[in-house]
N, C-alpha and C. Protein backbone atom coordinates (compact mmCIF):
# COMPACT_ATOMS: atom_id res chain seq x y z
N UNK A 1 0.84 -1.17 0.00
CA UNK A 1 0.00 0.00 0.00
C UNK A 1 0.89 1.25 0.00
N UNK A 2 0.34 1.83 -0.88
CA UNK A 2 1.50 3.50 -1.13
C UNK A 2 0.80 4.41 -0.49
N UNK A 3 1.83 5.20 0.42
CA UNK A 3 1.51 6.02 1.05
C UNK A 3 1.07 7.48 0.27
N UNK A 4 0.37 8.56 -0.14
CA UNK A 4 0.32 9.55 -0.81
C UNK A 4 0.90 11.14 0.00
N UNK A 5 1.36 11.84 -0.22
CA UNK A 5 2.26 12.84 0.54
C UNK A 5 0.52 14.33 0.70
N UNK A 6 0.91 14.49 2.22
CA UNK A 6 0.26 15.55 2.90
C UNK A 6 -0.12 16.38 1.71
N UNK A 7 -1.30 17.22 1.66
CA UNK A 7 -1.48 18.35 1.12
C UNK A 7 -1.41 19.41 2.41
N UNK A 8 -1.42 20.76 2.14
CA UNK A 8 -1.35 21.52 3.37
C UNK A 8 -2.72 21.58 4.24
N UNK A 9 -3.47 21.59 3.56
CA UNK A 9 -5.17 21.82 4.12
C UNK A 9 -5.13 20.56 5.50
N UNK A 10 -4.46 19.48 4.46
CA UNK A 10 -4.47 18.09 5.66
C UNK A 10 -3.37 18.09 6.83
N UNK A 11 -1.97 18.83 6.34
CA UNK A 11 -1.14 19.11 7.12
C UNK A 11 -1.30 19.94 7.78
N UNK A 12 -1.99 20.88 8.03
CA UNK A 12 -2.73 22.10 8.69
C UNK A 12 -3.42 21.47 10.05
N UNK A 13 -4.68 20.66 9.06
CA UNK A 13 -5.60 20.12 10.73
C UNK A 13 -5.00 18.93 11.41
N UNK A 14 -4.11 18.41 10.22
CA UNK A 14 -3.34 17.51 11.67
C UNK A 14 -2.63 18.03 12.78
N UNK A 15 -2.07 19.11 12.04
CA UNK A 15 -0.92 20.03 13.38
C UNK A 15 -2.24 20.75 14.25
N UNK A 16 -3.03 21.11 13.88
CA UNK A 16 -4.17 21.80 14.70
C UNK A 16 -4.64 20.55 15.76
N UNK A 17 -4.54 19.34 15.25
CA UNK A 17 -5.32 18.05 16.24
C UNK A 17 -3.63 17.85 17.26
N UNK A 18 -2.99 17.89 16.77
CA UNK A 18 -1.68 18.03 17.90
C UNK A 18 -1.62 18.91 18.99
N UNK A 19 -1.49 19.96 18.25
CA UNK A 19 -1.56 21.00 19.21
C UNK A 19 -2.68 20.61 20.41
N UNK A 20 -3.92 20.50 19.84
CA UNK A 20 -4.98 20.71 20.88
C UNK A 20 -4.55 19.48 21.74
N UNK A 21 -3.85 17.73 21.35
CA UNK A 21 -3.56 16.69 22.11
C UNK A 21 -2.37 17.42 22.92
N UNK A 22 -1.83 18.20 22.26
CA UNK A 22 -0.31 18.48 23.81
C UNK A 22 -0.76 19.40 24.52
N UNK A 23 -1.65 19.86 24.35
CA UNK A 23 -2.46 21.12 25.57
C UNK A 23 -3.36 20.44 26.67
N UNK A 24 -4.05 19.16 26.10
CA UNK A 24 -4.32 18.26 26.91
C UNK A 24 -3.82 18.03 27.57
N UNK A 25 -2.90 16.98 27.34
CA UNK A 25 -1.71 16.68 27.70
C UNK A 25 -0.71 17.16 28.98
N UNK A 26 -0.51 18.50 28.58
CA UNK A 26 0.06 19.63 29.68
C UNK A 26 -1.26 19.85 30.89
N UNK A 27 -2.57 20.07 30.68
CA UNK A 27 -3.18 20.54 31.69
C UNK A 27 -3.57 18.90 32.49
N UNK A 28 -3.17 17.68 31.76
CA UNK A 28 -3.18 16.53 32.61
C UNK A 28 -2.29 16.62 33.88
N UNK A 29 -0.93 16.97 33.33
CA UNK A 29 0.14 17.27 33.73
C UNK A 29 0.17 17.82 35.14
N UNK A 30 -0.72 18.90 34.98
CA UNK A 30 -0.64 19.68 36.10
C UNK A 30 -1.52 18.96 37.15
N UNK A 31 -2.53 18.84 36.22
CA UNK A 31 -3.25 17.91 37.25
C UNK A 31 -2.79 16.67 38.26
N UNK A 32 -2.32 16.37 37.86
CA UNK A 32 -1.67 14.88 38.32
C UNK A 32 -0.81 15.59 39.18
N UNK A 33 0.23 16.55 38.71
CA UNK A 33 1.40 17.50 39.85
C UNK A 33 0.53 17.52 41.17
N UNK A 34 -0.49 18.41 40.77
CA UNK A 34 -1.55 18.80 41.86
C UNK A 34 -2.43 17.98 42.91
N UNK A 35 -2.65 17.10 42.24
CA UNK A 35 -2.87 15.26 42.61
C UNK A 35 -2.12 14.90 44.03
N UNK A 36 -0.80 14.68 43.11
CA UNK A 36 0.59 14.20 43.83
C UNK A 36 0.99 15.41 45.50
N UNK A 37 0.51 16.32 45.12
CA UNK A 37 1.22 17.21 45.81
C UNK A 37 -0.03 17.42 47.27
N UNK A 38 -1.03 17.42 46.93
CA UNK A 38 -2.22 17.30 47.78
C UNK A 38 -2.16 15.77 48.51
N UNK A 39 -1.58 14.50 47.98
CA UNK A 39 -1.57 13.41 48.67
C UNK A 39 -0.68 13.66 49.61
N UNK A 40 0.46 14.77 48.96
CA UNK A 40 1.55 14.24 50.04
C UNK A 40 0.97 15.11 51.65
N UNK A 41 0.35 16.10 51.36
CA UNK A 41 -0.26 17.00 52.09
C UNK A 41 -0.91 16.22 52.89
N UNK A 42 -1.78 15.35 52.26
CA UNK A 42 -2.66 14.46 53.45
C UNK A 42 -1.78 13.69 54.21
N UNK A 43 -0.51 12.88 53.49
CA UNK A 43 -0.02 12.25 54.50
C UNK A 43 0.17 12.74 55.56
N UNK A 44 1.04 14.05 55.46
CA UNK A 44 1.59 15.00 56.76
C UNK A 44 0.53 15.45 57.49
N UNK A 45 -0.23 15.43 57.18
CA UNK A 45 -1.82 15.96 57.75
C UNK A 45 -2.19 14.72 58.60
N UNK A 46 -1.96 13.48 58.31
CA UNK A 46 -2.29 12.18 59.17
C UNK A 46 -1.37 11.64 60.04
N UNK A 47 -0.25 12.19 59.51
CA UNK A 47 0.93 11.70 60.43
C UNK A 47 0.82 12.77 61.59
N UNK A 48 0.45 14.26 61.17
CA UNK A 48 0.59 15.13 62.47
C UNK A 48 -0.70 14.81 63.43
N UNK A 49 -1.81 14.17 62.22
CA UNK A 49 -3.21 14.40 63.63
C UNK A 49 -2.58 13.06 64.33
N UNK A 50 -2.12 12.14 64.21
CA UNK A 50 -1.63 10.65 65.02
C UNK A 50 -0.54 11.03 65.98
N UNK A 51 0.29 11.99 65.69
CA UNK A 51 1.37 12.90 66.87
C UNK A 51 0.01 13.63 68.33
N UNK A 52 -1.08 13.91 67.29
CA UNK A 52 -1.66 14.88 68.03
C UNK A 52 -1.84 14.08 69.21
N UNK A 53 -2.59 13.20 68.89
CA UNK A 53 -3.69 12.45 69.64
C UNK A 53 -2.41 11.56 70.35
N UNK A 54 -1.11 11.18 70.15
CA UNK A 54 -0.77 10.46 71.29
C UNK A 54 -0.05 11.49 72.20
N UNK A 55 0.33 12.98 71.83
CA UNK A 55 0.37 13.89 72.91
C UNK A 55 -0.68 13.96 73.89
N UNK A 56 -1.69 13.57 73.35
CA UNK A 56 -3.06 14.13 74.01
C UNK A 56 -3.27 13.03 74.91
N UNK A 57 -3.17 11.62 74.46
CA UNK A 57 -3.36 10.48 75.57
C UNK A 57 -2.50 10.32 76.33
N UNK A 58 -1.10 10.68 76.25
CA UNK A 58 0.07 11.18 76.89
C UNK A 58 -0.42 12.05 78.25
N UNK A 59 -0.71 13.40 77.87
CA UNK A 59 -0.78 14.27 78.71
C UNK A 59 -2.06 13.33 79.60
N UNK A 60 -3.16 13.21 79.17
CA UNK A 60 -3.86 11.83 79.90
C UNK A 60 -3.50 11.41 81.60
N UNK A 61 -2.34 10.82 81.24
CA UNK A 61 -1.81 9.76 81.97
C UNK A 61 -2.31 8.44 81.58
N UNK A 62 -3.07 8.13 83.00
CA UNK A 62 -3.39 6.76 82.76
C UNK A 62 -4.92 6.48 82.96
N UNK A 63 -5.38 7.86 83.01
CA UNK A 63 -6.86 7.82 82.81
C UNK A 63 -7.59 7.81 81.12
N UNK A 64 -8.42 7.39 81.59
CA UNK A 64 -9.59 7.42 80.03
C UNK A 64 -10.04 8.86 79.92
N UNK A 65 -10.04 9.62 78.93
CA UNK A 65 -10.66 10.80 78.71
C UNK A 65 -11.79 10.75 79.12
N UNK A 66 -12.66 11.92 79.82
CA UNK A 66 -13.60 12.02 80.53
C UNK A 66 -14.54 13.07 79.86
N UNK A 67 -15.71 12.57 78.75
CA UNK A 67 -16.68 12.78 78.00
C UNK A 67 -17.70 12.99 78.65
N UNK A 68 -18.17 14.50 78.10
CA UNK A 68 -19.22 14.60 78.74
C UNK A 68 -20.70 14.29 77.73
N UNK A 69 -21.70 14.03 78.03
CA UNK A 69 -22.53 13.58 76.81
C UNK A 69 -23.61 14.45 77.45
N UNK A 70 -24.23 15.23 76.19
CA UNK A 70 -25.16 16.09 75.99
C UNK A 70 -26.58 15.46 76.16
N UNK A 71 -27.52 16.09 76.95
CA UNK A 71 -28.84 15.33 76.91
C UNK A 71 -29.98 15.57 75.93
N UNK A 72 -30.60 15.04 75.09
CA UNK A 72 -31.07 15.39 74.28
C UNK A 72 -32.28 15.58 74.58
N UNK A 73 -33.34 16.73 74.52
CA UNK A 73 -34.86 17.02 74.87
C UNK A 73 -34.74 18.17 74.73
């Protein structure tokens, strides 16, 4: 099968269908950056509330936290 060579009209909207795939492409990009960068956020966000809470059962001692419960009516 023979290949036939680009006219410009066709070489035109192919570069136009590129373009628009690497602009995709790039705002995936960021996305995913943004993705990545927010997970790592949560980790540190879970690792500090798990610091929190064994300061907090720490300061404690050796008692059970003492909850007060609201009466409902």
């Amino acid at each position: 099968m023979e290949r036939r060579p680009f006219d410009d009209r066709q070489l035109d909207a192919l570069l136009e269908h590129l373009d628009a795939i690497r602009e995709e492409l790039h705002t995936l990009n960021r996305r995913l950056d943004t993705n990545e960068t927010l997970l790592r956020i949560a980790g540190e966000v879970s690792s500090l509330n798990e610091s929190l809470q064994a300061l907090a059962y720490a300061a404690l001692g050796r008692r059970p936290p003492q909850v007060r419960r609201r009466r409902t009516g």
